[in-house]
PDB file of N, CA and C in Angstrom:
ATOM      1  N   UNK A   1     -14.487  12.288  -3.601  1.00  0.00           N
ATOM      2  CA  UNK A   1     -13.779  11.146  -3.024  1.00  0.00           C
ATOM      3  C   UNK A   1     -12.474  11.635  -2.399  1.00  0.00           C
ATOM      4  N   UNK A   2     -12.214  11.336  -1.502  1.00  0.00           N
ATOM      5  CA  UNK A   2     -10.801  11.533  -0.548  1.00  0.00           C
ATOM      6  C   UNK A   2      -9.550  10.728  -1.079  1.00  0.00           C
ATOM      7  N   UNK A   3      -8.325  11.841  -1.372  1.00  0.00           N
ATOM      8  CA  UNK A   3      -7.366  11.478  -2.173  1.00  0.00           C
ATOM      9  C   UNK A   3      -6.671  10.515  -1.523  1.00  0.00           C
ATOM     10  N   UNK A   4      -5.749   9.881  -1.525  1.00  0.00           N
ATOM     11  CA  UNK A   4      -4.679   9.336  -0.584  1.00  0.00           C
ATOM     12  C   UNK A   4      -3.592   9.958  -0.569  1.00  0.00           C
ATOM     13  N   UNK A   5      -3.064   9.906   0.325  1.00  0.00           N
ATOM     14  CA  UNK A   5      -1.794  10.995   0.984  1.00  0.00           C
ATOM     15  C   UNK A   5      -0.860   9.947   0.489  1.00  0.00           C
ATOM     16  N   UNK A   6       0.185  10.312  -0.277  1.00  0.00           N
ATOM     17  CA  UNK A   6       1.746  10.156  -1.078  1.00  0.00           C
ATOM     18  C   UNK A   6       2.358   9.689   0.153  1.00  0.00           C
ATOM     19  N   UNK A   7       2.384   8.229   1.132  1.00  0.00           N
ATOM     20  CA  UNK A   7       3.482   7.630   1.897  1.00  0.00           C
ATOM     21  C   UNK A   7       4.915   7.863   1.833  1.00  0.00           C
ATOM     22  N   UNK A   8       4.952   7.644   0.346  1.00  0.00           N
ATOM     23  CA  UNK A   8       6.247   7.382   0.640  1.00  0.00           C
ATOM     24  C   UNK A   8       6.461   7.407  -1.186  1.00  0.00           C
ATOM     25  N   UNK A   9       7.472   7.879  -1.747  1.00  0.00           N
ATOM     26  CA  UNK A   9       8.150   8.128  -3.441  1.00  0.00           C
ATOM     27  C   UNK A   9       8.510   7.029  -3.267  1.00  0.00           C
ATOM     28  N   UNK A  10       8.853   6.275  -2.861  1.00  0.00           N
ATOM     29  CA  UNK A  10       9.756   4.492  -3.435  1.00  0.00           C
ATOM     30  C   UNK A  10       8.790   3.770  -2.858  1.00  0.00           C
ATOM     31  N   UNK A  11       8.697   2.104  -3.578  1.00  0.00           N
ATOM     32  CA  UNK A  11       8.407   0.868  -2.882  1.00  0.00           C
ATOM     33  C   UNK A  11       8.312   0.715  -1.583  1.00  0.00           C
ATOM     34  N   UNK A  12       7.532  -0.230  -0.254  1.00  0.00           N
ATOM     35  CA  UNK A  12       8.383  -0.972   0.085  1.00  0.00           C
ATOM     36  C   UNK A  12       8.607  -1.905  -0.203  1.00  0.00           C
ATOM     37  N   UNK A  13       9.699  -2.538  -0.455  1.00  0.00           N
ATOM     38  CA  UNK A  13      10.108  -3.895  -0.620  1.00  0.00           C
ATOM     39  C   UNK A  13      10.440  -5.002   0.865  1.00  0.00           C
ATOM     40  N   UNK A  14       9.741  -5.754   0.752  1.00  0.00           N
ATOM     41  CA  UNK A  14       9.621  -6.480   1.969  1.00  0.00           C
ATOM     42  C   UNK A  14       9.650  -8.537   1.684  1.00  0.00           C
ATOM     43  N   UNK A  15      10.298  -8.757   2.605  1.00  0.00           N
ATOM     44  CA  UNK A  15      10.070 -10.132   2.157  1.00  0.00           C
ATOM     45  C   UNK A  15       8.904 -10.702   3.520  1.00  0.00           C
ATOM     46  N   UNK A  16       7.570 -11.237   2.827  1.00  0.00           N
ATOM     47  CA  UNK A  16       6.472 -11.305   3.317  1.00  0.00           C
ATOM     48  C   UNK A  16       6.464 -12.869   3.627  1.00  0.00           C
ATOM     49  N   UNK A  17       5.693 -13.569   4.733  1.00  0.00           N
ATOM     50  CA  UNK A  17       5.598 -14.382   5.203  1.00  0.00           C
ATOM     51  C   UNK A  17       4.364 -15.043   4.395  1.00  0.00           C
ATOM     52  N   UNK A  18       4.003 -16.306   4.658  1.00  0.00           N
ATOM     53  CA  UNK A  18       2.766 -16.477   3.988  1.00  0.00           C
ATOM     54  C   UNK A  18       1.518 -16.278   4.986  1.00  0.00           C
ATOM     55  N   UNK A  19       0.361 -15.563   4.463  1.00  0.00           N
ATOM     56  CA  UNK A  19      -0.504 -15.012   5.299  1.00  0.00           C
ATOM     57  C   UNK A  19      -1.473 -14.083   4.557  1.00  0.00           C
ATOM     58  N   UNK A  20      -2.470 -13.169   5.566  1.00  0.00           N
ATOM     59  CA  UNK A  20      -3.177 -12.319   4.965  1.00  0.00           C
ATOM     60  C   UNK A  20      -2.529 -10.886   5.257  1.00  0.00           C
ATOM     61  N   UNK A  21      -2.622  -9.618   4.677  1.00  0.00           N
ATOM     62  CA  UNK A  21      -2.157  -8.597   4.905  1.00  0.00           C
ATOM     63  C   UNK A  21      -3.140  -7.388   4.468  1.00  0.00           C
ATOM     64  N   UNK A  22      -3.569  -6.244   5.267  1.00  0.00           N
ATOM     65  CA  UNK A  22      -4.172  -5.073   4.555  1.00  0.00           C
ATOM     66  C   UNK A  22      -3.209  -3.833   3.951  1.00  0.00           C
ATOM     67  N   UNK A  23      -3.305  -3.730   2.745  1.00  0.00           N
ATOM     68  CA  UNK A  23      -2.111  -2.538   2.465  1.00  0.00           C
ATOM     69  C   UNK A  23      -2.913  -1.555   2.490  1.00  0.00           C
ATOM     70  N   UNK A  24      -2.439  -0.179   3.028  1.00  0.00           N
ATOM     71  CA  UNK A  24      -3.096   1.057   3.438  1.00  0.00           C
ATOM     72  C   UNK A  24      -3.377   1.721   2.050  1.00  0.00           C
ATOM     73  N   UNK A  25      -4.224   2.151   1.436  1.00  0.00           N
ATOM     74  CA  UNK A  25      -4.330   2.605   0.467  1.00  0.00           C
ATOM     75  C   UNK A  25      -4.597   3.939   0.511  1.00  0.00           C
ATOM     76  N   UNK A  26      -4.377   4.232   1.882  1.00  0.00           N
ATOM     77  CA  UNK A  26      -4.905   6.026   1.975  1.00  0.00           C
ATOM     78  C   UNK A  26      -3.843   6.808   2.129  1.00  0.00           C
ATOM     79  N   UNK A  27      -2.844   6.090   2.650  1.00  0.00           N
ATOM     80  CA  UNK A  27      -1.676   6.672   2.869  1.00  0.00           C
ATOM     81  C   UNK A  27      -1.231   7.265   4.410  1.00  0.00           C
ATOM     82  N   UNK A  28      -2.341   6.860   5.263  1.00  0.00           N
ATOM     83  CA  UNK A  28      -2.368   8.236   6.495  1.00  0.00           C
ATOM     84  C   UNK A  28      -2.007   6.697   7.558  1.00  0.00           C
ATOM     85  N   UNK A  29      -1.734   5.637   7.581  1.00  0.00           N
ATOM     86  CA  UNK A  29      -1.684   4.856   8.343  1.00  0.00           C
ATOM     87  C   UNK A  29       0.107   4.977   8.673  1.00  0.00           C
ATOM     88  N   UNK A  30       0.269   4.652  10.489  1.00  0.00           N
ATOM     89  CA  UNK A  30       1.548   4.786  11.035  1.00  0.00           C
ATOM     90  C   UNK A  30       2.165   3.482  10.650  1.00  0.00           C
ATOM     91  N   UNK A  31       1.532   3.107  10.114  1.00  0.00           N
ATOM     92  CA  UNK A  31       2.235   1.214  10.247  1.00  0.00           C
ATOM     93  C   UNK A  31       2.485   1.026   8.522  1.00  0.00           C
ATOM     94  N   UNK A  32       2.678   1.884   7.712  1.00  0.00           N
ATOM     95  CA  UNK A  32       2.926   1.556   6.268  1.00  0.00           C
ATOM     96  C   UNK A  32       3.956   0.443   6.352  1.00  0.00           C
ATOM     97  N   UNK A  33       3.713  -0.278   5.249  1.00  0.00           N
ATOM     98  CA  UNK A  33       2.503  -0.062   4.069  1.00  0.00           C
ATOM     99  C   UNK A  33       1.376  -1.003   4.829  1.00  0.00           C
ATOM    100  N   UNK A  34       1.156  -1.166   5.979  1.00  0.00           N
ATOM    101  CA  UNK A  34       0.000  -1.569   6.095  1.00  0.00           C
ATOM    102  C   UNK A  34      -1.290  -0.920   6.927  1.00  0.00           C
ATOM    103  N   UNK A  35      -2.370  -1.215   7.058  1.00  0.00           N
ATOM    104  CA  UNK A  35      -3.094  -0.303   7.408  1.00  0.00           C
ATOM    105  C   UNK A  35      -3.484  -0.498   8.621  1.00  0.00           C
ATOM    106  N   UNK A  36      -3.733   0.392   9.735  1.00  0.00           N
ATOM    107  CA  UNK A  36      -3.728   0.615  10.908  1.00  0.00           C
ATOM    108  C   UNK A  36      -5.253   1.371  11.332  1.00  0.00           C
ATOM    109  N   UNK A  37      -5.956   1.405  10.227  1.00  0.00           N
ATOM    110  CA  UNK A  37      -7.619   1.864  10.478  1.00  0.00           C
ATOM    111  C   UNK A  37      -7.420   3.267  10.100  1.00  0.00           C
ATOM    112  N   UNK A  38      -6.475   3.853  10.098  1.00  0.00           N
ATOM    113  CA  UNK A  38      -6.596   5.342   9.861  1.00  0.00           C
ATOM    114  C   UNK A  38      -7.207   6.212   8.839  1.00  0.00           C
ATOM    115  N   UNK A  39      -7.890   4.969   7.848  1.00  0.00           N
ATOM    116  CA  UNK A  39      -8.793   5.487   6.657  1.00  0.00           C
ATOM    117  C   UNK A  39     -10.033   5.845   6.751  1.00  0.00           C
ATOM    118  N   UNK A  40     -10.476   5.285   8.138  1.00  0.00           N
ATOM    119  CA  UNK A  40     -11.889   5.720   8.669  1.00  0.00           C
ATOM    120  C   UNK A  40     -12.271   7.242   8.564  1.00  0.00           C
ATOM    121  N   UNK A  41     -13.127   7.694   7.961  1.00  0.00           N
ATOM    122  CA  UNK A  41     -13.800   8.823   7.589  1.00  0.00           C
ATOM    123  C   UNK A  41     -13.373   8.716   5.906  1.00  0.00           C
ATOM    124  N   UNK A  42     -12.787   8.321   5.420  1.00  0.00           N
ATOM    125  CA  UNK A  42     -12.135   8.175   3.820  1.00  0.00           C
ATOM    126  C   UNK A  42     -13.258   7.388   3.414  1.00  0.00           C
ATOM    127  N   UNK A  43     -13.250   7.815   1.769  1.00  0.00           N
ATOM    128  CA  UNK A  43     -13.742   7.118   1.046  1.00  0.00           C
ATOM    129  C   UNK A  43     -13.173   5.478   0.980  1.00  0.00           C
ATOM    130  N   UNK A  44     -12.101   5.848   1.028  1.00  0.00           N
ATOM    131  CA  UNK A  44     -11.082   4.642   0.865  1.00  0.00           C
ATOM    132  C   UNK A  44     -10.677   3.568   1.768  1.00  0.00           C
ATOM    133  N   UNK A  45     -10.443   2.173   1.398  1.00  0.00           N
ATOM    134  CA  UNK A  45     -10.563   0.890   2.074  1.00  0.00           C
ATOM    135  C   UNK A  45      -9.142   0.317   1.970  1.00  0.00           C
ATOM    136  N   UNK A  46      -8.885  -0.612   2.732  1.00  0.00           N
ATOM    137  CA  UNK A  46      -7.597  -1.180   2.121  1.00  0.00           C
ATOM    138  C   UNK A  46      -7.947  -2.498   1.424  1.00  0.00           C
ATOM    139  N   UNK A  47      -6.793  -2.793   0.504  1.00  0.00           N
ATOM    140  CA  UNK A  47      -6.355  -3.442  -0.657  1.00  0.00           C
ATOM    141  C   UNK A  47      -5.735  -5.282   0.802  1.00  0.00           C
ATOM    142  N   UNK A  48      -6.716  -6.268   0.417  1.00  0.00           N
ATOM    143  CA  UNK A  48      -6.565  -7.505   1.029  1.00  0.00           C
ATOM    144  C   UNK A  48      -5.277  -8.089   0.021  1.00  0.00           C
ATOM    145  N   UNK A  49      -4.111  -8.032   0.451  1.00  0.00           N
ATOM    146  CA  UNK A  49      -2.975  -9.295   0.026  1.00  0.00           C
ATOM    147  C   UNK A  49      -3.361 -10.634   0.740  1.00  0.00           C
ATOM    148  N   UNK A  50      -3.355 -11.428   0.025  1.00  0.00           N
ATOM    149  CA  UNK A  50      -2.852 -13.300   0.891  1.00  0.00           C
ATOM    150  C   UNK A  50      -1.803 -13.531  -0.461  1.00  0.00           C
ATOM    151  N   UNK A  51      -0.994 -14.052   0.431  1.00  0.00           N
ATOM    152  CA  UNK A  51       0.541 -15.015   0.377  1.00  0.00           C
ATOM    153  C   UNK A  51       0.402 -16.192   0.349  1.00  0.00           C
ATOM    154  N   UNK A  52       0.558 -17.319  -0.290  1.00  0.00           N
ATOM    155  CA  UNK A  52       0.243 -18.936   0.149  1.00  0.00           C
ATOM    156  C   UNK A  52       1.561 -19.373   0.259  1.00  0.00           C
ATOM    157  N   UNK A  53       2.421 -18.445  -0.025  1.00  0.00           N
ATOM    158  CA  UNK A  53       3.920 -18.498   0.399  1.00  0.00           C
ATOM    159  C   UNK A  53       4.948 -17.877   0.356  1.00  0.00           C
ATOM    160  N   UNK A  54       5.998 -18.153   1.262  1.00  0.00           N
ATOM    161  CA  UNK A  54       7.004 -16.947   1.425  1.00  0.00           C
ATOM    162  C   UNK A  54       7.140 -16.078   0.348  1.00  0.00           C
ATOM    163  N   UNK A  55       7.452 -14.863   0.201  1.00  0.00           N
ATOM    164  CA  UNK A  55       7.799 -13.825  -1.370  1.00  0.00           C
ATOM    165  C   UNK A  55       8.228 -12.722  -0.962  1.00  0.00           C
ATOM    166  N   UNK A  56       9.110 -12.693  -1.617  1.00  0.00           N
ATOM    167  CA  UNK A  56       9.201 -10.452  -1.758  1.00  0.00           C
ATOM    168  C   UNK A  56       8.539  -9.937  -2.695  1.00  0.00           C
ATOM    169  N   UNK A  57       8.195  -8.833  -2.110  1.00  0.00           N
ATOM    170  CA  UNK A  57       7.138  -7.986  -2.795  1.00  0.00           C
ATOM    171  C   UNK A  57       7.576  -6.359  -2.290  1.00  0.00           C
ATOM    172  N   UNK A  58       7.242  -5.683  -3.963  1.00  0.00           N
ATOM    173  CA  UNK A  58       7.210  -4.599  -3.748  1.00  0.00           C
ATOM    174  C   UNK A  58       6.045  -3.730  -3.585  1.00  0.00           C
ATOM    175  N   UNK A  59       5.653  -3.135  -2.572  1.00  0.00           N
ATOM    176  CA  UNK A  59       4.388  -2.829  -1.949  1.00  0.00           C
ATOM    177  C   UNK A  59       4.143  -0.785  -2.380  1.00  0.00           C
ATOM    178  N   UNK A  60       3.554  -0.491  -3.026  1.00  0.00           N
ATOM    179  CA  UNK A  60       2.997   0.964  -3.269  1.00  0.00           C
ATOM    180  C   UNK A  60       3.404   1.501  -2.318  1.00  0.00           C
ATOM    181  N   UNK A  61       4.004   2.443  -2.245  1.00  0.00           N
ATOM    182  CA  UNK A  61       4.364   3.186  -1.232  1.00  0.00           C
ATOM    183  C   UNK A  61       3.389   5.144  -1.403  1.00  0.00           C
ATOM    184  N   UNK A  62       3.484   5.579  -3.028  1.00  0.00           N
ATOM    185  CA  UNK A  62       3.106   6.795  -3.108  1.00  0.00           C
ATOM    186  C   UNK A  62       1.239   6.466  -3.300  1.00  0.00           C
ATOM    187  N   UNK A  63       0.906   5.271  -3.268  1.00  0.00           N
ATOM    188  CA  UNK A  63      -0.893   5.110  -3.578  1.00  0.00           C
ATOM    189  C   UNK A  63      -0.889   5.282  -4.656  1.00  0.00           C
ATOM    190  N   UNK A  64      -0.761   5.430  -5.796  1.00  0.00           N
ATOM    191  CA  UNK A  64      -0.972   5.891  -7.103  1.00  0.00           C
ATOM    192  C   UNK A  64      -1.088   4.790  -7.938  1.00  0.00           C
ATOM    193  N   UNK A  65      -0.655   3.532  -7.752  1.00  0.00           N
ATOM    194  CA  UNK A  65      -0.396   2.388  -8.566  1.00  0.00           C
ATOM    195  C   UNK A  65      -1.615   2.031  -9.023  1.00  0.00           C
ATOM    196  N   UNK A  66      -1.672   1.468 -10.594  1.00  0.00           N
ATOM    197  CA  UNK A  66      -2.760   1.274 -11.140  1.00  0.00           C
ATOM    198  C   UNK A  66      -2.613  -0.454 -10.758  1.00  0.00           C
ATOM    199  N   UNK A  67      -1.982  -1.034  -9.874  1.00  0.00           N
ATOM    200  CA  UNK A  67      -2.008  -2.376  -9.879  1.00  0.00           C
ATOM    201  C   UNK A  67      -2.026  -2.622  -8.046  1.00  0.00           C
ATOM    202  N   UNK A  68      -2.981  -2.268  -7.620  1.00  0.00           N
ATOM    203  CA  UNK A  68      -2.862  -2.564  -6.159  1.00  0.00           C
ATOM    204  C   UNK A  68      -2.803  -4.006  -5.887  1.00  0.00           C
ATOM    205  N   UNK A  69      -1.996  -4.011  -4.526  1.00  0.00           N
ATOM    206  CA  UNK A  69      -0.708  -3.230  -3.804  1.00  0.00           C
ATOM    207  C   UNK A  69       0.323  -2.931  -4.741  1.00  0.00           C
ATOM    208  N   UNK A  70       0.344  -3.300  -5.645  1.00  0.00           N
ATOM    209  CA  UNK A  70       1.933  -3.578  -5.773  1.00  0.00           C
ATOM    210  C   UNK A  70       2.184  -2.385  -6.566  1.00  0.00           C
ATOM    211  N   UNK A  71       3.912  -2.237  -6.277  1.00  0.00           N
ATOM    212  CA  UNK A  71       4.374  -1.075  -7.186  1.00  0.00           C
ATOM    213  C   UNK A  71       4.589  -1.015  -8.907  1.00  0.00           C
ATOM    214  N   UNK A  72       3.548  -0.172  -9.647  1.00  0.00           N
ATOM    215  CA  UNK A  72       4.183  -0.190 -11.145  1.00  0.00           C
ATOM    216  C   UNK A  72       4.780   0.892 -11.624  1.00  0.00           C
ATOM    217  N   UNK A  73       5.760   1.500 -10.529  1.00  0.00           N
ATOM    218  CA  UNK A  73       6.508   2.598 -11.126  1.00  0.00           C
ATOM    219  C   UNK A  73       5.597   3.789 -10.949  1.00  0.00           C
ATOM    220  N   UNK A  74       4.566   4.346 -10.272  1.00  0.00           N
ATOM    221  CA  UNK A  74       3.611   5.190 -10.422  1.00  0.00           C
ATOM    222  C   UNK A  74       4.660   6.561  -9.694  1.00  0.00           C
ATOM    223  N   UNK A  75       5.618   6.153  -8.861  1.00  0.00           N
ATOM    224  CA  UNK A  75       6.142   6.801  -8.187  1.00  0.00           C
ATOM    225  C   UNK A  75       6.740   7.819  -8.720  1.00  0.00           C
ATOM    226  N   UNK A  76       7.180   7.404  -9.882  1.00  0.00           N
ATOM    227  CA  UNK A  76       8.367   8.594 -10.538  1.00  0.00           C
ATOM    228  C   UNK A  76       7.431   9.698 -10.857  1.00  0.00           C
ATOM    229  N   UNK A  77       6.200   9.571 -10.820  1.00  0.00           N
ATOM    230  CA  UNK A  77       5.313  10.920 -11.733  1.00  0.00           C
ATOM    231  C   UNK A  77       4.510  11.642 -10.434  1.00  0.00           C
ATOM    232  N   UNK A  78       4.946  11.628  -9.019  1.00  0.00           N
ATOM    233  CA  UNK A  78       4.565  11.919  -8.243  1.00  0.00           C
ATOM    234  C   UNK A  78       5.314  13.371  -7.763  1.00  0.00           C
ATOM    235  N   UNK A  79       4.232  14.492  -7.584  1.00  0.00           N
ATOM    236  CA  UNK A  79       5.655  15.483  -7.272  1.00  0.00           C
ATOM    237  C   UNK A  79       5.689  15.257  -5.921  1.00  0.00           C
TER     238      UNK A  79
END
């Protein structure tokens, strides 16, 4: 299975509109944290967010999170 590439060591934190969103789960997309198709040939798919209303959210930035999208600290154990 094809790893995901480490985006980014921190969150993003974003204040999100209400809507649907794909978060990149591969890591290789230009548009983090969302996905831009660049997972094609990957094992890997992106992670569907819907919002039913305004929120901030902290969004995975290194892929590692055992709680997709969202960040649970996975970051700190990333070298």
């Amino acid at each position: 299975m094809s790893a995901p590439v480490v985006a980014s060591k921190t969150p993003y934190v974003l204040e999100l509109e209400p809507g649907t969103y794909m978060w990149c789960r591969c890591g290789r997309s230009a548009n983090q944290p969302f996905c831009d198709g660049s997972h094609k040939g990957t094992e890997l798919t992106p992670e569907k967010l819907v919002l039913e209303e305004p929120r901030k959210v902290a969004l995975c930035g290194c892929k590692q999170t055992g709680n997709p999208p969202y960040c649970d600290g996975s970051h700190k154990h990333v070298d």
